[in-house]
N, C-alpha and C. Protein backbone atom coordinates (compact mmCIF):
# COMPACT_ATOMS: atom_id res chain seq x y z
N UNK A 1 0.83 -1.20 0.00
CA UNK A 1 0.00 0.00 0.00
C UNK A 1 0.87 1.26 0.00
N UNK A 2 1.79 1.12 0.33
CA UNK A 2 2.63 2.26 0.63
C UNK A 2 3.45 3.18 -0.84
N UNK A 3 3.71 1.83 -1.55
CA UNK A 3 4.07 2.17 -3.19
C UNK A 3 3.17 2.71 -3.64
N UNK A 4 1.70 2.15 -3.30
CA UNK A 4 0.52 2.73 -4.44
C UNK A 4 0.59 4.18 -3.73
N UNK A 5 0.47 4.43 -2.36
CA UNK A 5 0.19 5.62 -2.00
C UNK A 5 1.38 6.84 -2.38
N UNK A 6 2.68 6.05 -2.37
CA UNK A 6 3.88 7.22 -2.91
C UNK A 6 3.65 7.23 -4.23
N UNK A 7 3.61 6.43 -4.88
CA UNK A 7 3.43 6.90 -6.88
C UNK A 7 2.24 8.00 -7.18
N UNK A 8 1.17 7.71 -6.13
CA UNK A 8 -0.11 8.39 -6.58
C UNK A 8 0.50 9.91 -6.14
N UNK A 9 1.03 9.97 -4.85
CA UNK A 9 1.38 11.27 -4.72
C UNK A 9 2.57 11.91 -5.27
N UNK A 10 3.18 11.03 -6.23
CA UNK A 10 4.13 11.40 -7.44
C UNK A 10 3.43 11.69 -8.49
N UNK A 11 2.79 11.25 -8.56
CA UNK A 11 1.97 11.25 -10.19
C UNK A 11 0.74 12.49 -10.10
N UNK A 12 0.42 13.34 -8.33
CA UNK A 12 -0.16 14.55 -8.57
C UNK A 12 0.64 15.16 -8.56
N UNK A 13 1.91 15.31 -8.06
CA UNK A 13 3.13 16.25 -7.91
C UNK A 13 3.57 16.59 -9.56
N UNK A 14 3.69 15.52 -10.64
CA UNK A 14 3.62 15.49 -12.06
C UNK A 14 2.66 16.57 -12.51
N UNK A 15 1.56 16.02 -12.20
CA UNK A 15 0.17 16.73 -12.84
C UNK A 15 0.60 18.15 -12.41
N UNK A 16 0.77 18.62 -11.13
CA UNK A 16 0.89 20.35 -11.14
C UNK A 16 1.70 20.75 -11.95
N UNK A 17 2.90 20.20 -11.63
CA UNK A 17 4.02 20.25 -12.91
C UNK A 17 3.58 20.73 -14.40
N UNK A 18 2.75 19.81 -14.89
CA UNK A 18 2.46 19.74 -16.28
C UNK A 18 1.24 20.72 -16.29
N UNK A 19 0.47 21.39 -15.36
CA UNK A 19 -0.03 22.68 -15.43
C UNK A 19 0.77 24.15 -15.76
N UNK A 20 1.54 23.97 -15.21
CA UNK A 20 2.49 25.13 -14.88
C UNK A 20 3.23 24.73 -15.95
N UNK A 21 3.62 23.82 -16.37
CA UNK A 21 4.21 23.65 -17.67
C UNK A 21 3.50 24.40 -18.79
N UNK A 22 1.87 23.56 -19.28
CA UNK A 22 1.81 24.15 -20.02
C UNK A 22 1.02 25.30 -20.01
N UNK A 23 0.81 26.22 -19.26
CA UNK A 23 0.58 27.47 -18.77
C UNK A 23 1.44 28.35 -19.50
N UNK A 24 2.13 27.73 -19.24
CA UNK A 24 3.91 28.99 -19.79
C UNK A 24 4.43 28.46 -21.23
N UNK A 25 3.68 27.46 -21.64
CA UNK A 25 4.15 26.76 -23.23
C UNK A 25 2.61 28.10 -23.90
N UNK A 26 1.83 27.96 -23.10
CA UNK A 26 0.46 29.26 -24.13
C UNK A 26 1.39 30.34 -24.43
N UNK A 27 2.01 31.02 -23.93
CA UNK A 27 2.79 31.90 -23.67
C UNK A 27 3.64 31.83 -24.84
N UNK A 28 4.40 31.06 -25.34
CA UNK A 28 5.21 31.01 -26.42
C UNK A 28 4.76 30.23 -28.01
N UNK A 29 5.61 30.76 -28.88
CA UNK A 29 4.35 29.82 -30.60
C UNK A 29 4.82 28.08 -30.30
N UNK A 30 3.36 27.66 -30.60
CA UNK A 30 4.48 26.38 -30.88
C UNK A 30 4.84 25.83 -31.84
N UNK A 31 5.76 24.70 -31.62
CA UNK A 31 6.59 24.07 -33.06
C UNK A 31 6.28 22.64 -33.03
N UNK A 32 6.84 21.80 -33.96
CA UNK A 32 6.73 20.45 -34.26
C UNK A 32 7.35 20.37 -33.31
N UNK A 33 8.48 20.86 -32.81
CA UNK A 33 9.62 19.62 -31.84
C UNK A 33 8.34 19.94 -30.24
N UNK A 34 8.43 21.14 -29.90
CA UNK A 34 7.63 20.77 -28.92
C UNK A 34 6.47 19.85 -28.73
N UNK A 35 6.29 19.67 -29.90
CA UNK A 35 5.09 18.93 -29.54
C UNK A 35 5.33 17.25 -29.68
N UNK A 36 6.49 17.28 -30.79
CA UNK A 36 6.85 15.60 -30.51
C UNK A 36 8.16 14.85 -29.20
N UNK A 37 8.46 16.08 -29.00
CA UNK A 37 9.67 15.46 -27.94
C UNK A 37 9.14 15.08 -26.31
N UNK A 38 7.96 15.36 -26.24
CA UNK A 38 7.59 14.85 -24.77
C UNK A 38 7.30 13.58 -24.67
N UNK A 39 6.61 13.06 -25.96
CA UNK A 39 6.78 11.25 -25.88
C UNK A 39 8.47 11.02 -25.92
N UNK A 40 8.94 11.70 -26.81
CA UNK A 40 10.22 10.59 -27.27
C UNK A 40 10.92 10.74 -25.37
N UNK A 41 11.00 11.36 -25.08
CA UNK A 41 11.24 11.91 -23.93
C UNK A 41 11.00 10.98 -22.49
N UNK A 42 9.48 10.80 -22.62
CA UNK A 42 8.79 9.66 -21.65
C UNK A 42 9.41 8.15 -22.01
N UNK A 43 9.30 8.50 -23.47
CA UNK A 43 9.35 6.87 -23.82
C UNK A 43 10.73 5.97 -23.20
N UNK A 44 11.91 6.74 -22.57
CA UNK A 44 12.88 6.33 -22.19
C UNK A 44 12.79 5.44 -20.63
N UNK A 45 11.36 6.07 -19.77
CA UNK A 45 10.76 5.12 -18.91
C UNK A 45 10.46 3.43 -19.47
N UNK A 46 10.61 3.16 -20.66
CA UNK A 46 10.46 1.84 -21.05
C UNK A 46 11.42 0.87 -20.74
N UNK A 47 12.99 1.67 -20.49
CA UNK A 47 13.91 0.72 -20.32
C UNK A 47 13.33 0.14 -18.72
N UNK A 48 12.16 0.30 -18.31
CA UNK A 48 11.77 -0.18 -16.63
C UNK A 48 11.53 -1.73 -17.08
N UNK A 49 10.98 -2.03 -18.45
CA UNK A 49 10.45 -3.39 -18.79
C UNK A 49 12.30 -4.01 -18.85
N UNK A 50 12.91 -4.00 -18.85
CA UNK A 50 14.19 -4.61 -18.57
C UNK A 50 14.44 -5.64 -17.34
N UNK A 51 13.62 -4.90 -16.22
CA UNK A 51 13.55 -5.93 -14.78
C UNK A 51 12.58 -6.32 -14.87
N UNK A 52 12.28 -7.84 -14.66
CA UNK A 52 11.43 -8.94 -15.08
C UNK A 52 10.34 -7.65 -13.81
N UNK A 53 10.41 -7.72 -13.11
CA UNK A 53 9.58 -7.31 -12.03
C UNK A 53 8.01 -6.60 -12.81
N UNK A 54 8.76 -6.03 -13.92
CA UNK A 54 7.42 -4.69 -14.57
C UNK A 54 6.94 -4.88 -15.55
N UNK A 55 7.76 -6.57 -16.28
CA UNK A 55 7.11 -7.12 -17.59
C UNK A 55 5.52 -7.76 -17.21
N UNK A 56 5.00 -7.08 -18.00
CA UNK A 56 3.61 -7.64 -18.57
C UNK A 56 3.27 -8.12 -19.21
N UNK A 57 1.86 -9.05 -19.90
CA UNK A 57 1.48 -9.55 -20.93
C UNK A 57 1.32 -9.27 -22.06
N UNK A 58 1.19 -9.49 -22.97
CA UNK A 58 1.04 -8.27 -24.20
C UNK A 58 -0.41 -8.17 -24.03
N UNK A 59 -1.54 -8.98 -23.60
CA UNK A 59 -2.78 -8.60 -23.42
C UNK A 59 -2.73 -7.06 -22.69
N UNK A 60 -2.35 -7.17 -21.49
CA UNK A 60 -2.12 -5.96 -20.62
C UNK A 60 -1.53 -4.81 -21.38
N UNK A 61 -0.45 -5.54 -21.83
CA UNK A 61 0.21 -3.76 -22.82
C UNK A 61 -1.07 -3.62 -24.05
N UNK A 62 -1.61 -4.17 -24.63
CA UNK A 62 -2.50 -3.55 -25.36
C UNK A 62 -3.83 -3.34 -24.67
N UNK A 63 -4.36 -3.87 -23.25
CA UNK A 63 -5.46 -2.65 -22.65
C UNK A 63 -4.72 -1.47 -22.13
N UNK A 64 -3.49 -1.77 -21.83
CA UNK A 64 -3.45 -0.06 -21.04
C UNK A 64 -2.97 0.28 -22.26
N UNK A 65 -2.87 0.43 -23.08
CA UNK A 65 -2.43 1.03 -24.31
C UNK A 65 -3.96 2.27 -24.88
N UNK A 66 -4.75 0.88 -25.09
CA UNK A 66 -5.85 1.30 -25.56
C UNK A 66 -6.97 2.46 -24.76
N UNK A 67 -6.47 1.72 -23.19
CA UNK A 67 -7.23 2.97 -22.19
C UNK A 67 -6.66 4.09 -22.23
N UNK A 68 -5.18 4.73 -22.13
CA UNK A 68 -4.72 5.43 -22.70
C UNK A 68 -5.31 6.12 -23.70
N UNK A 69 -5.48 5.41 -24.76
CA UNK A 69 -5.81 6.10 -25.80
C UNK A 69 -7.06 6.90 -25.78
N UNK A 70 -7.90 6.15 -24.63
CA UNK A 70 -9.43 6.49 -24.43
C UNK A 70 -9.40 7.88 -23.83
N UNK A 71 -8.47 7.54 -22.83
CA UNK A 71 -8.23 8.72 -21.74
C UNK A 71 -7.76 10.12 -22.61
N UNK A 72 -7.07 9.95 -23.25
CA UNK A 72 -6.59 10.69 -24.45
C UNK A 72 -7.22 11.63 -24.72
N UNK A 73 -8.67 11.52 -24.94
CA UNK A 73 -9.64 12.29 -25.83
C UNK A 73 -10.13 13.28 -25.64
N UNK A 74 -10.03 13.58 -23.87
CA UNK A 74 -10.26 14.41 -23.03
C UNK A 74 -9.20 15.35 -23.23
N UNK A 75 -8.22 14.86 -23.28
CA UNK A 75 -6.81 16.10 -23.82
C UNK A 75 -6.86 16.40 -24.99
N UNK A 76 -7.04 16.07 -25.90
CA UNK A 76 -7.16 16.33 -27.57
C UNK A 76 -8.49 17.10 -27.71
N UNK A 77 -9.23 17.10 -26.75
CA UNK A 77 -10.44 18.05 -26.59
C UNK A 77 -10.13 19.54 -26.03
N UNK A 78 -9.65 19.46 -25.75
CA UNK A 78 -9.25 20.75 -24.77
C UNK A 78 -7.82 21.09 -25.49
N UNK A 79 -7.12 20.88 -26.29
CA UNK A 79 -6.22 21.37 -26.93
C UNK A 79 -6.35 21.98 -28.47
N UNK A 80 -6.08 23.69 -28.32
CA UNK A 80 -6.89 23.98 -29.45
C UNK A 80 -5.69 25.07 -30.02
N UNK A 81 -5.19 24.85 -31.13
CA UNK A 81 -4.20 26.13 -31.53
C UNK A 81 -5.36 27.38 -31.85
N UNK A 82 -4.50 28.60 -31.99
CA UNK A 82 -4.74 29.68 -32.73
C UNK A 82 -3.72 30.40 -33.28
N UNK A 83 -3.87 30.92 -34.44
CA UNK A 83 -2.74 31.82 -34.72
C UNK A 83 -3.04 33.49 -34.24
N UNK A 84 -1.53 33.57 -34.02
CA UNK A 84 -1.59 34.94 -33.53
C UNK A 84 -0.37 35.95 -34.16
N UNK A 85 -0.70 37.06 -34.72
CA UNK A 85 0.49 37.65 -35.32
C UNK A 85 1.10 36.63 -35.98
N UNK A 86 0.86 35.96 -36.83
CA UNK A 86 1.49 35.03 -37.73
C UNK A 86 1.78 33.59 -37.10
N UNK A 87 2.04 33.54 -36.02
CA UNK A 87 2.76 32.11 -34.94
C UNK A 87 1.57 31.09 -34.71
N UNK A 88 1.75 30.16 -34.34
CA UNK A 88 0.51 29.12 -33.62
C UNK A 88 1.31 29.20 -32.55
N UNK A 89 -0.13 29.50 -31.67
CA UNK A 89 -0.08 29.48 -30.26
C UNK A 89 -1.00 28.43 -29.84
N UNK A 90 -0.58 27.32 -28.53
CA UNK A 90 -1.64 26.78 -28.09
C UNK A 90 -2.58 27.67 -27.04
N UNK A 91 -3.79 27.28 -27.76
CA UNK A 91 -4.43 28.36 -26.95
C UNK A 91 -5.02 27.48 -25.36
N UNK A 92 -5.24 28.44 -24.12
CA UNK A 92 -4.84 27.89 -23.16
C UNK A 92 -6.81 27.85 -23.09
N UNK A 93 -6.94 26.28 -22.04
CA UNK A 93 -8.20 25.71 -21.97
C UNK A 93 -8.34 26.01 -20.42
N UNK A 94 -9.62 26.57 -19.73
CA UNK A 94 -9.53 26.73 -18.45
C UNK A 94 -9.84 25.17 -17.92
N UNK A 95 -10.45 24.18 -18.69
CA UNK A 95 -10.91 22.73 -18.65
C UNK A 95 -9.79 21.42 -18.51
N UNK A 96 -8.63 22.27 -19.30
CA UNK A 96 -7.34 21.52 -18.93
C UNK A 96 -7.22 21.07 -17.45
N UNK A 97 -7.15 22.18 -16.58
CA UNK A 97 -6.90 21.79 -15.05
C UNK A 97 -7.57 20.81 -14.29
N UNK A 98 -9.10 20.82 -14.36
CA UNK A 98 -10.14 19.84 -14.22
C UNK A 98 -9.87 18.26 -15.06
N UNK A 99 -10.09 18.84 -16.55
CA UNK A 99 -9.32 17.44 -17.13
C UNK A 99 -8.44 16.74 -16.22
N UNK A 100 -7.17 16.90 -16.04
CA UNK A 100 -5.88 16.56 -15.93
C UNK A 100 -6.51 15.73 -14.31
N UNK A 101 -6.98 16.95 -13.68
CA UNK A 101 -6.99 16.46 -12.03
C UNK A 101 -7.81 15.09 -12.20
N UNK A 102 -9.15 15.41 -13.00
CA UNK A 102 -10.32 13.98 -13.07
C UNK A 102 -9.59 12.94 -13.50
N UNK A 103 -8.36 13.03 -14.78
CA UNK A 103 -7.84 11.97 -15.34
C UNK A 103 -6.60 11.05 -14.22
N UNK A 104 -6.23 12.03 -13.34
CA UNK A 104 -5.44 11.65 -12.17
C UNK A 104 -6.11 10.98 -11.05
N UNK A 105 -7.45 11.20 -10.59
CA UNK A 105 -8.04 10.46 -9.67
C UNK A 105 -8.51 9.49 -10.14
N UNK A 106 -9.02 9.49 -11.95
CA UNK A 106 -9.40 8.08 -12.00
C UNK A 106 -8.18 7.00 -12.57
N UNK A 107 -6.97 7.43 -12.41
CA UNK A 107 -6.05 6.22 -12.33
C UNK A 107 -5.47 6.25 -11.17
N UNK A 108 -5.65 7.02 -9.93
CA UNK A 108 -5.11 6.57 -8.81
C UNK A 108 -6.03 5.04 -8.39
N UNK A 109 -7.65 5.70 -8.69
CA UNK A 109 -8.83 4.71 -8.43
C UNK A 109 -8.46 3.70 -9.33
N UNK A 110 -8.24 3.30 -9.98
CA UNK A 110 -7.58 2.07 -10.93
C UNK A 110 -6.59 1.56 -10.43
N UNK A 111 -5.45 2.39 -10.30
CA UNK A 111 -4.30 1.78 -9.73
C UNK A 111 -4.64 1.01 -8.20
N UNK A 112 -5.55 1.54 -7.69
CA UNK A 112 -5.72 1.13 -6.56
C UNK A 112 -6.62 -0.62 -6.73
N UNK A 113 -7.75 -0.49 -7.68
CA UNK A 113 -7.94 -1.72 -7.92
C UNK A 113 -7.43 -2.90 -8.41
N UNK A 114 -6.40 -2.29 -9.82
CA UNK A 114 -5.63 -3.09 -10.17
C UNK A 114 -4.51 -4.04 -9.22
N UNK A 115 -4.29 -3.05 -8.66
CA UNK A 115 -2.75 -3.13 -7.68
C UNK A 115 -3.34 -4.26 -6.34
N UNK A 116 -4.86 -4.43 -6.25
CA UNK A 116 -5.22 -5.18 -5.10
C UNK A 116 -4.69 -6.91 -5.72
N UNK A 117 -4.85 -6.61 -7.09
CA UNK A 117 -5.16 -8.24 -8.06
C UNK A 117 -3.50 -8.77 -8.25
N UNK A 118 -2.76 -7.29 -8.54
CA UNK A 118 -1.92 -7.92 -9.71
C UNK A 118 -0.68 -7.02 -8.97
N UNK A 119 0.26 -7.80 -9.07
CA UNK A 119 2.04 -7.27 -8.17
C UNK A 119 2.11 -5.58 -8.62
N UNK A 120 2.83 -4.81 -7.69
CA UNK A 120 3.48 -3.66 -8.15
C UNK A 120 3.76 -3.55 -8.98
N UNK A 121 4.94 -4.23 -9.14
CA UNK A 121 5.71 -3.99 -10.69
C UNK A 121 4.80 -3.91 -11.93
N UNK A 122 4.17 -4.87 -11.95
CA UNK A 122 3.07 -5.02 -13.35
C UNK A 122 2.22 -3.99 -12.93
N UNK A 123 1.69 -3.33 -12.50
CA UNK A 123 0.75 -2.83 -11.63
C UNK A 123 1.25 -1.20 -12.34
N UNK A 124 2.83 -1.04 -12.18
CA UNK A 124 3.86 -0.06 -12.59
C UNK A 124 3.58 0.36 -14.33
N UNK A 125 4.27 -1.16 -14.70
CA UNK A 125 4.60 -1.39 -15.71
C UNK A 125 3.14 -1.25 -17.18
N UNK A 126 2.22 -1.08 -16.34
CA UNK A 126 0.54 -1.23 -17.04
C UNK A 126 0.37 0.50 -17.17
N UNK A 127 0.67 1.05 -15.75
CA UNK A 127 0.46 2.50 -15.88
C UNK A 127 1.24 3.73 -16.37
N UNK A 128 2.83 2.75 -16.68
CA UNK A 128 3.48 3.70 -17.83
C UNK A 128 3.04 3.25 -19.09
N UNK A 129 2.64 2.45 -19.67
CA UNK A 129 2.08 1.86 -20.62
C UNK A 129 0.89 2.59 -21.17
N UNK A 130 -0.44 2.78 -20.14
CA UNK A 130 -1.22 3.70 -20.24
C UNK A 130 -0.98 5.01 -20.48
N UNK A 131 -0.24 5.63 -19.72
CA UNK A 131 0.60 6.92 -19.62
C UNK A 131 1.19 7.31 -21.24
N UNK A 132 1.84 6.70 -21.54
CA UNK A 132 2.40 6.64 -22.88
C UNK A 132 1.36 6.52 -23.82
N UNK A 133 0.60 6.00 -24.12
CA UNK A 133 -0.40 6.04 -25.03
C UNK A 133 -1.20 7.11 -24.51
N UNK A 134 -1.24 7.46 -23.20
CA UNK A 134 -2.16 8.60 -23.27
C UNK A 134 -1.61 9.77 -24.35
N UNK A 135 -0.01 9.88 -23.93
CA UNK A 135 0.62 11.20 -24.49
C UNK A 135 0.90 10.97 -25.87
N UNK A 136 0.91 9.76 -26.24
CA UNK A 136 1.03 9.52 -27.75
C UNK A 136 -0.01 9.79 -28.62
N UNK A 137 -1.10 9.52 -27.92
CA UNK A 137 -2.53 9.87 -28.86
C UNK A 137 -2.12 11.23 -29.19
N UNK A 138 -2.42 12.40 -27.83
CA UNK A 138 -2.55 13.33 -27.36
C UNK A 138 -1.73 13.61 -28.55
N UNK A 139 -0.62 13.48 -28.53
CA UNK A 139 0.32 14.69 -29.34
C UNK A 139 0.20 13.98 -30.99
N UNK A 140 0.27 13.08 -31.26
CA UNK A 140 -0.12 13.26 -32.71
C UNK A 140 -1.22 13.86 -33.27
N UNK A 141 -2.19 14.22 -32.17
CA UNK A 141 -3.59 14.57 -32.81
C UNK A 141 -3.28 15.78 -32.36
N UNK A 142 -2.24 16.45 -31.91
CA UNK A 142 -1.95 17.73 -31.73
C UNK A 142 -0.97 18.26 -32.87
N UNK A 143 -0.41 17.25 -33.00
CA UNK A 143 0.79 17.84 -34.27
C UNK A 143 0.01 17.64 -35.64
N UNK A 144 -0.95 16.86 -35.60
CA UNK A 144 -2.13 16.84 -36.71
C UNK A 144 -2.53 18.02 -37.09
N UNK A 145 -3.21 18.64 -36.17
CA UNK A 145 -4.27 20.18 -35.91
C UNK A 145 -2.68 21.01 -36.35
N UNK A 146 -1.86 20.96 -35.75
CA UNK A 146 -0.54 22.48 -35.97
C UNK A 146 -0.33 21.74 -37.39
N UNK A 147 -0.13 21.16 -37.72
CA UNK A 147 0.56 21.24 -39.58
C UNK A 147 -0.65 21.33 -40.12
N UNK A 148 -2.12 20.93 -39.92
CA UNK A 148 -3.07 21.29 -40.52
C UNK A 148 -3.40 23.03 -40.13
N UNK A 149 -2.96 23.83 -39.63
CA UNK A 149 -2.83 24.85 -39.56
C UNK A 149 -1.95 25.83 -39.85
N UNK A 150 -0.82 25.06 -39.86
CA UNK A 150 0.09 25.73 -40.44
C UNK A 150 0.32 25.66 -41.87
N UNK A 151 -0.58 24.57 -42.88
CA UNK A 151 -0.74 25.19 -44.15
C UNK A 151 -1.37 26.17 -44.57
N UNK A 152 -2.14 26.76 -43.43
CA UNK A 152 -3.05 27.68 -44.14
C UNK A 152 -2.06 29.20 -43.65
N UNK A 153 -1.04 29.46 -42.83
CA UNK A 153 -0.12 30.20 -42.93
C UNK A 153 0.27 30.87 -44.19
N UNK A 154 0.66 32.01 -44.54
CA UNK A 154 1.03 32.73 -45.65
C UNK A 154 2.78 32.13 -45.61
N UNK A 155 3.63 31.85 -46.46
CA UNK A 155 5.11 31.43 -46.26
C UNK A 155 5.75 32.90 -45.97
């Protein structure tokens, strides 16, 4: 209980993070790299499947994959460019904050069920899994919307 209870209170300590993150990303235009380097970035949490401890099934990597993806939709909703003075700016969602917090309690509440059935590690290894497909949806369907916007840019 003690793992589930420190990750969960890692994983809201994240979430403020990634408010205040992108609070201050509205603030500046954005580009392709910002928007693809936060997976490539996460994705380096994969070397965790290395210790047998966090390997999962491939059944499991393709539901938390797929819940991920579900979870996703709620962020790709609330993420909306605009151009401004020539630049794409992401424009900032007051729904983001709510999003983010609802999407955090309902995988603490998961993690907590899961984690009663099935070891830590896998337990771990399911919710970076999820995690990653969350942000993978998220940002291709974000870098979708910015190059579909940025053709309509004057060169």
């Amino acid at each position: 209980m003690f793992w589930i209870i420190s990750s969960s209170i890692m994983a809201a300590a994240m979430a403020v993070v990634m408010i205040f993150v992108r609070l201050r990303a509205a603030k500046r235009p954005a580009s392709v790299k910002k928007i693809i380097l936060p997976p490539f970035m996460m994705s380096t949490g994969a070397l965790m499947f290395l210790f047998p401890m966090f390997r999962v099934e491939w059944t499991q990597v393709l539901e938390a994959v797929f819940i991920g993806a579900v979870f996703s939709i709620f962020l790709i909703r609330s993420s909306k460019f605009e151009v401004c003075e020539g630049e794409i700016y992401l424009k900032p969602s007051r729904a983001f904050v709510f999003i983010l917090f609802g999407l955090l309690i309902l995988r603490i509440v998961l993690k907590i069920i899961i984690g009663s059935s099935i070891s830590f590690g896998e337990t771990s290894g399911m919710f970076f899994l999820l995690a990653l497909g969350m942000i993978l949806t998220w940002r291709i369907a974000m870098l979708k919307q910015f190059l579909r916007l940025e053709k309509t840019l004057p060169s």
